[in-house]
PDB file of N, CA and C in Angstrom:
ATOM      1  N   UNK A   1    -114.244  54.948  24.203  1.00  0.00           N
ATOM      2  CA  UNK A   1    -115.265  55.149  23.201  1.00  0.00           C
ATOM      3  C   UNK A   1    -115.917  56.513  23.410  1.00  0.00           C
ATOM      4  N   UNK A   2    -116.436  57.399  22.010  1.00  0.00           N
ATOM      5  CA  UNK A   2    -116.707  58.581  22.479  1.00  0.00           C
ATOM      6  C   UNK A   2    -118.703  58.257  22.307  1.00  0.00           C
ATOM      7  N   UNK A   3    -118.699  58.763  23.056  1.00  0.00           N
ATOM      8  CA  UNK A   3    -120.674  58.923  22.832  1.00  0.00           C
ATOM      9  C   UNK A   3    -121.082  60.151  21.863  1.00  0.00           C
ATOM     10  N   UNK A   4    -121.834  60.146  21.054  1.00  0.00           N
ATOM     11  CA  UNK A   4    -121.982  61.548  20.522  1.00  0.00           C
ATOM     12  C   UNK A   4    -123.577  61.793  20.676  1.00  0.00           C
ATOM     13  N   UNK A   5    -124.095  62.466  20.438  1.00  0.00           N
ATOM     14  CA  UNK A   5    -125.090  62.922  20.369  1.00  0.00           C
ATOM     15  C   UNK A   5    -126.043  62.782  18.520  1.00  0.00           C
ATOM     16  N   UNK A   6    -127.131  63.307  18.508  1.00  0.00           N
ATOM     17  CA  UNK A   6    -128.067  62.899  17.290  1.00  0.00           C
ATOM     18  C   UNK A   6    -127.269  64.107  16.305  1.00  0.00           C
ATOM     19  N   UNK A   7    -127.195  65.006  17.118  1.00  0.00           N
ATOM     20  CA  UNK A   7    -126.860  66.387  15.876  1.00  0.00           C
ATOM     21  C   UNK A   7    -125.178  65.961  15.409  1.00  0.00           C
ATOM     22  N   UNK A   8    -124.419  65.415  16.440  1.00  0.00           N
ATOM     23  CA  UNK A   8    -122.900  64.917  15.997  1.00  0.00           C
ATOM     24  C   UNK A   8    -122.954  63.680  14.712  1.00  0.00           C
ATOM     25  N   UNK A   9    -123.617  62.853  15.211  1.00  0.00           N
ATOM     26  CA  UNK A   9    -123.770  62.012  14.234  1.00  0.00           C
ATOM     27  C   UNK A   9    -124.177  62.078  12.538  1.00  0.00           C
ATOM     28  N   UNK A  10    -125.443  63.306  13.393  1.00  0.00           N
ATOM     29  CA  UNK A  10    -125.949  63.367  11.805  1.00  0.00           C
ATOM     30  C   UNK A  10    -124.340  64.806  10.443  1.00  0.00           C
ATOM     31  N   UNK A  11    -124.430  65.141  11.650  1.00  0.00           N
ATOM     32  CA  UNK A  11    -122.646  65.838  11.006  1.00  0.00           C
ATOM     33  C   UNK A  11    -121.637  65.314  10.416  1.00  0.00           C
ATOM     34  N   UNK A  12    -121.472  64.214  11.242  1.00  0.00           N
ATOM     35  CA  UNK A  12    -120.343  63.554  10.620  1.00  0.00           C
ATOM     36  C   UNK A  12    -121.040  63.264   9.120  1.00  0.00           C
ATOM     37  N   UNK A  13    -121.993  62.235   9.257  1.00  0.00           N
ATOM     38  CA  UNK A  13    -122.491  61.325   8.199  1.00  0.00           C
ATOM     39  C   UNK A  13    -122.941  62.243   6.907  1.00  0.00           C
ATOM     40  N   UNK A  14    -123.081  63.188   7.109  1.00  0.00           N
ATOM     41  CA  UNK A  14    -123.099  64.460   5.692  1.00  0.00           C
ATOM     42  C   UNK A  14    -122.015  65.459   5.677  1.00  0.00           C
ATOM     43  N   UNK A  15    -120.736  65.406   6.357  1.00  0.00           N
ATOM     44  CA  UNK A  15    -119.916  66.420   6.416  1.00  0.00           C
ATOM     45  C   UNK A  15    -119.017  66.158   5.264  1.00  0.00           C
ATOM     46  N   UNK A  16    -118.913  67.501   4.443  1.00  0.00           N
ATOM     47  CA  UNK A  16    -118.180  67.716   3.231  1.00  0.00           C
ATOM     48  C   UNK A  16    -116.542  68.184   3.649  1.00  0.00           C
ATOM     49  N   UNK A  17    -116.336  68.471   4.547  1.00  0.00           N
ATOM     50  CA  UNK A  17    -114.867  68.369   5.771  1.00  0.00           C
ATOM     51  C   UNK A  17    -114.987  68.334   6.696  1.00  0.00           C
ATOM     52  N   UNK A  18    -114.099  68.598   7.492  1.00  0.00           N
ATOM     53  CA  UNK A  18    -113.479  68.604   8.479  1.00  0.00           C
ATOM     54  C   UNK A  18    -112.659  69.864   9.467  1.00  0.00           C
ATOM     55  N   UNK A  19    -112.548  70.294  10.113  1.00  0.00           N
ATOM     56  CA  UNK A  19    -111.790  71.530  10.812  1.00  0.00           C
ATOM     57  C   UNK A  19    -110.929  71.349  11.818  1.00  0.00           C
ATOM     58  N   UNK A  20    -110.040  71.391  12.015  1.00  0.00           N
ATOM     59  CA  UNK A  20    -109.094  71.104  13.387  1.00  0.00           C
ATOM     60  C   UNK A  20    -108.806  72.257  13.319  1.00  0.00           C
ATOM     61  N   UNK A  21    -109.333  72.852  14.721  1.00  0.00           N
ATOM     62  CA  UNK A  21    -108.722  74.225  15.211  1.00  0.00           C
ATOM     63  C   UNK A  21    -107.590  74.415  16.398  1.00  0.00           C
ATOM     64  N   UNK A  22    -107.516  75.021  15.940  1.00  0.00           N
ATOM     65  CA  UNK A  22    -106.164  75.529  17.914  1.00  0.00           C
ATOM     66  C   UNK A  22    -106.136  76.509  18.079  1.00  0.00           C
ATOM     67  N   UNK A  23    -105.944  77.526  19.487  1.00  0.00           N
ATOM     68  CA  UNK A  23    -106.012  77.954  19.998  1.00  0.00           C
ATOM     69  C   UNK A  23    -106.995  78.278  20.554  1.00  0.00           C
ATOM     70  N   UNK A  24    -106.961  79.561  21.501  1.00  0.00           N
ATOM     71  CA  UNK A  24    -108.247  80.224  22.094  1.00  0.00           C
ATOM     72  C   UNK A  24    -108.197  81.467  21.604  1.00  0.00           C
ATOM     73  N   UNK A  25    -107.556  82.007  21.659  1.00  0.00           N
ATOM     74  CA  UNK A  25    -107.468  83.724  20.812  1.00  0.00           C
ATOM     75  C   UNK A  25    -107.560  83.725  19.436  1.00  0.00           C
ATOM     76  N   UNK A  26    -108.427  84.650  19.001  1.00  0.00           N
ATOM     77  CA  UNK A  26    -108.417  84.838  17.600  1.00  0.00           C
ATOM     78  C   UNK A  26    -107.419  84.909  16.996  1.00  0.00           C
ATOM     79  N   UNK A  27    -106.670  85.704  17.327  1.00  0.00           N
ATOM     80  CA  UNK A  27    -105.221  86.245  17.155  1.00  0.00           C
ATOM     81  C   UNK A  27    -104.149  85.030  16.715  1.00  0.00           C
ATOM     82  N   UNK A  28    -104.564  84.194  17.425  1.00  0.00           N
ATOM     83  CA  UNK A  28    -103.470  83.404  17.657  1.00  0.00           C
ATOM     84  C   UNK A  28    -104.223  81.986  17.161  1.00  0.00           C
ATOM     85  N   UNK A  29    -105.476  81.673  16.528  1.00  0.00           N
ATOM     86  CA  UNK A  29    -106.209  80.451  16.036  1.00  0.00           C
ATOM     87  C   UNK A  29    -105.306  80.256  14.941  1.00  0.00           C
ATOM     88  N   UNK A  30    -105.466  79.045  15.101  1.00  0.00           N
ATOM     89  CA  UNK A  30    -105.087  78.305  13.435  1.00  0.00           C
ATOM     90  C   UNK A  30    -105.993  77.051  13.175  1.00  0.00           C
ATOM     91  N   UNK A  31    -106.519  77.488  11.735  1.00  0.00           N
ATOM     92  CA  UNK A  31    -107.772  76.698  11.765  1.00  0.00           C
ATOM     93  C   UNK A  31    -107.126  75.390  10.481  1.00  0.00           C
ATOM     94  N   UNK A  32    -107.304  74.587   9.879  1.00  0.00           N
ATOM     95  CA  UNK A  32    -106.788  73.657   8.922  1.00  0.00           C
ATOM     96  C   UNK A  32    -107.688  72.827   8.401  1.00  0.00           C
ATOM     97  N   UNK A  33    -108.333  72.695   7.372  1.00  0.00           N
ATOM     98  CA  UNK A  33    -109.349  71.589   6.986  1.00  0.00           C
ATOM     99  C   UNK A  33    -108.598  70.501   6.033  1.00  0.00           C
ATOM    100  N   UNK A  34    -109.861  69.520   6.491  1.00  0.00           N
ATOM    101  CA  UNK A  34    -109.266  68.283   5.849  1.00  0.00           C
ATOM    102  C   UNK A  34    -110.236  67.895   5.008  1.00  0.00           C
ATOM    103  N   UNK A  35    -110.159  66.637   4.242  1.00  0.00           N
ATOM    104  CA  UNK A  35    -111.490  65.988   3.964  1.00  0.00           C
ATOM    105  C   UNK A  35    -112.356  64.780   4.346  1.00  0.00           C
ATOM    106  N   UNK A  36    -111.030  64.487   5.191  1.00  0.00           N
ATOM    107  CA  UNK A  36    -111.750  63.415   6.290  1.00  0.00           C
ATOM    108  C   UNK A  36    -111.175  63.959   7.762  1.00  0.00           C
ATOM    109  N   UNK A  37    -111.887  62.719   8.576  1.00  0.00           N
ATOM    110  CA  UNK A  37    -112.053  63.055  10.336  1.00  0.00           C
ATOM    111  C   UNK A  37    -110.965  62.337  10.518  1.00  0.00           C
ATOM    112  N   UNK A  38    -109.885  61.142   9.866  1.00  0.00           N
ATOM    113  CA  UNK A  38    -108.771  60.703   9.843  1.00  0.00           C
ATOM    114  C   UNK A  38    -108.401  61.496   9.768  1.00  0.00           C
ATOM    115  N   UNK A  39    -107.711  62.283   8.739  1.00  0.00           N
ATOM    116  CA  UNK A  39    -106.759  62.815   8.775  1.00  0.00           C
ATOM    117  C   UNK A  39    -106.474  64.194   9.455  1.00  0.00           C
ATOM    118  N   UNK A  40    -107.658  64.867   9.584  1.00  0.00           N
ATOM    119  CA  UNK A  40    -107.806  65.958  10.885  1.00  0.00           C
ATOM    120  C   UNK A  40    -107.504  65.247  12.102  1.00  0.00           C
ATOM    121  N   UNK A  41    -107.404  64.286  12.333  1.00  0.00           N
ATOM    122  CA  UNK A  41    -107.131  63.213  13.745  1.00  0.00           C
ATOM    123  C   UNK A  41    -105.408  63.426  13.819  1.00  0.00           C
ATOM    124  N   UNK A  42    -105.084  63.021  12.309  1.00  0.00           N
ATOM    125  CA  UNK A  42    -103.569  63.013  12.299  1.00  0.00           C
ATOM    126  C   UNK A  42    -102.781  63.690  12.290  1.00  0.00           C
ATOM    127  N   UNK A  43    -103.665  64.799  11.937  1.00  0.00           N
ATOM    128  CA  UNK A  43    -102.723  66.191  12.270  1.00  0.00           C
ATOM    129  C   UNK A  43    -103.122  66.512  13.425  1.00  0.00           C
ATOM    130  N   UNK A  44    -103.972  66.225  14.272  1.00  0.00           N
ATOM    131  CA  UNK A  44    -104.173  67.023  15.947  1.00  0.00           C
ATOM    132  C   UNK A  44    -103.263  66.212  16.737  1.00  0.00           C
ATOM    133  N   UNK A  45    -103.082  65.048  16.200  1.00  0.00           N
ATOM    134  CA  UNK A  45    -102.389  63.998  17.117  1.00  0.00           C
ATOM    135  C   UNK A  45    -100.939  64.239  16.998  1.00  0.00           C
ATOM    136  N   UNK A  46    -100.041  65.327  16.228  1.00  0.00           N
ATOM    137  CA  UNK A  46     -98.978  65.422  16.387  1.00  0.00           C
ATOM    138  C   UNK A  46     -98.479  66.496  17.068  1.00  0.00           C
ATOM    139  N   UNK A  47     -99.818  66.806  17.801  1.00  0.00           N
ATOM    140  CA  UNK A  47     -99.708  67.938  19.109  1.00  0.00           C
ATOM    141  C   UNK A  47     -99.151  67.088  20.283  1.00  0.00           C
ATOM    142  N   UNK A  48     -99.919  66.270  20.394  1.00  0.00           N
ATOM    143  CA  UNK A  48     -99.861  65.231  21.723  1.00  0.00           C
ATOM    144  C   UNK A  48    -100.374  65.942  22.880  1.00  0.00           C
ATOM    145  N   UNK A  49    -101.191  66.722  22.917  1.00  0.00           N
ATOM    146  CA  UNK A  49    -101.681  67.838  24.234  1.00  0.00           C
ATOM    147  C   UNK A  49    -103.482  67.706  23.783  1.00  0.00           C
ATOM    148  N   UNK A  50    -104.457  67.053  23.346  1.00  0.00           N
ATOM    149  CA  UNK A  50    -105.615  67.194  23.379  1.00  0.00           C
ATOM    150  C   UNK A  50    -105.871  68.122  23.295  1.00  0.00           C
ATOM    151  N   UNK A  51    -105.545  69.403  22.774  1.00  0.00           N
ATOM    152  CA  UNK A  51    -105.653  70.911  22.653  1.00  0.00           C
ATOM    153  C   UNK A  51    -106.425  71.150  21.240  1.00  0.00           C
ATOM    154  N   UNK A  52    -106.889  70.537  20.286  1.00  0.00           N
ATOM    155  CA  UNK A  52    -107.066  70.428  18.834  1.00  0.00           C
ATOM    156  C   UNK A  52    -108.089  70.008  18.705  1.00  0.00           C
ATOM    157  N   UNK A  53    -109.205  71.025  18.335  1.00  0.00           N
ATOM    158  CA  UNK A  53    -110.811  70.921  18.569  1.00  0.00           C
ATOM    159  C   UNK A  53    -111.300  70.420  16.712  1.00  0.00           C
ATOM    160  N   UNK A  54    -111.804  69.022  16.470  1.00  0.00           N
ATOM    161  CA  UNK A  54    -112.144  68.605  15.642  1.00  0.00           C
ATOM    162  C   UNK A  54    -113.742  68.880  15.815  1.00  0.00           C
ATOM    163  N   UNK A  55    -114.029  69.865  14.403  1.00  0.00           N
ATOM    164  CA  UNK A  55    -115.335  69.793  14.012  1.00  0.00           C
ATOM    165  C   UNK A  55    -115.767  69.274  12.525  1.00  0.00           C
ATOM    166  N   UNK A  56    -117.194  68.640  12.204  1.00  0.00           N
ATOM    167  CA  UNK A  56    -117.513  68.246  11.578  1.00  0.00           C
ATOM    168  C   UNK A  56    -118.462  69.164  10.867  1.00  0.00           C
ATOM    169  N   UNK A  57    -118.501  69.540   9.257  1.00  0.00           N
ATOM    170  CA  UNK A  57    -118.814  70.539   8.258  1.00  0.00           C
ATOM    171  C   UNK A  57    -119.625  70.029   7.527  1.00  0.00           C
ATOM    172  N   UNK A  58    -121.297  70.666   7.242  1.00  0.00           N
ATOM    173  CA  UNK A  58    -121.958  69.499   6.647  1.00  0.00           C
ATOM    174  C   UNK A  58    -121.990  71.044   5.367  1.00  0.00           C
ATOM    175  N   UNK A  59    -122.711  70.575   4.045  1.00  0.00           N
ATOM    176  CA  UNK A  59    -122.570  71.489   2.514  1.00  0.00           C
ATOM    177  C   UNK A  59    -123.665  72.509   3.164  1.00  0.00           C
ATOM    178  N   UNK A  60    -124.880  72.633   3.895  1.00  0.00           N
ATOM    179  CA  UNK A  60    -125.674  73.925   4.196  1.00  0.00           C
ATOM    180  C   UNK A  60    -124.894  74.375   5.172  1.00  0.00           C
ATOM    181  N   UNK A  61    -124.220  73.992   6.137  1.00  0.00           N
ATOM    182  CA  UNK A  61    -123.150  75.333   7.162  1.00  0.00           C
ATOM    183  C   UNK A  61    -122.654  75.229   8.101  1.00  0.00           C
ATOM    184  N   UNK A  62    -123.640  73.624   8.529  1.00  0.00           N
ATOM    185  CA  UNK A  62    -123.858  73.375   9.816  1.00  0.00           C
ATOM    186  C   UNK A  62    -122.482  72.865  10.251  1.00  0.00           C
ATOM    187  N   UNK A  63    -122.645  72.775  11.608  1.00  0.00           N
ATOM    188  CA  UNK A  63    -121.342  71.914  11.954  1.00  0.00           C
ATOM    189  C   UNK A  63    -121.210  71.846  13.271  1.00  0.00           C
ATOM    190  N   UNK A  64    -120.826  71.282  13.652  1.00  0.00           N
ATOM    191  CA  UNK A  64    -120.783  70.350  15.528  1.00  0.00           C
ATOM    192  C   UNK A  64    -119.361  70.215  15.942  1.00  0.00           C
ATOM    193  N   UNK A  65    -118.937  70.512  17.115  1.00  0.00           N
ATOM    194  CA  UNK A  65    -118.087  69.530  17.964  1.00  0.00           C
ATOM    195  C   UNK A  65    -118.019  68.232  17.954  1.00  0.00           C
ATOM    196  N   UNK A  66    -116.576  67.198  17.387  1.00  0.00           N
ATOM    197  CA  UNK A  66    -116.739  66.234  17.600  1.00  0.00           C
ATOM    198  C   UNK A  66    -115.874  65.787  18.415  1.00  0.00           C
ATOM    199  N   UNK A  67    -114.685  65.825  18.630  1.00  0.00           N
ATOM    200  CA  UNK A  67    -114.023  65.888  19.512  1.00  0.00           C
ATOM    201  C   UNK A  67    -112.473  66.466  19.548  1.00  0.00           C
ATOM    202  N   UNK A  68    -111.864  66.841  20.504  1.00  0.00           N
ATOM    203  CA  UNK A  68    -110.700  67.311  21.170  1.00  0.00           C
ATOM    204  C   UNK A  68    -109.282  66.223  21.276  1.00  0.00           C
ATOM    205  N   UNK A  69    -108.727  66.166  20.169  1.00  0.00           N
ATOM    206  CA  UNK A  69    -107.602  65.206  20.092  1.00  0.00           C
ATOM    207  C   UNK A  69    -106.027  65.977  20.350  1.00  0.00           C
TER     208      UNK A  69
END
């Protein structure tokens, strides 16, 4: 089970997407949005390496770490 925090929560629950990123170098990022946290799940999960940083996108800008799949 993941624990999140007040600012994660409140992200998810107003987020207009989703972001699954990869890498560490600019150079070399690849960023992909979704419109749900499923299906950003389902595409990080066909990494199989937990390397695939899921963030949550709320409509003013904000957005949080939710987790690393």
């Amino acid at each position: 089970m993941i624990k999140l925090d007040e600012r994660q929560l409140h992200c998810i629950e107003n987020a207009v997407y989703f972001t699954a990123i990869r890498g560490r170098r600019p150079a070399t990022r690849v960023r992909a949005e979704f419109p749900t946290i499923i299906e950003a799940a389902e595409y990080a999960a066909q990494f199989r390496d937990k390397r695939t940083m899921i963030y949550a996108v709320t409509a003013d800008g904000s957005s949080d770490h939710i987790i690393n799949i």
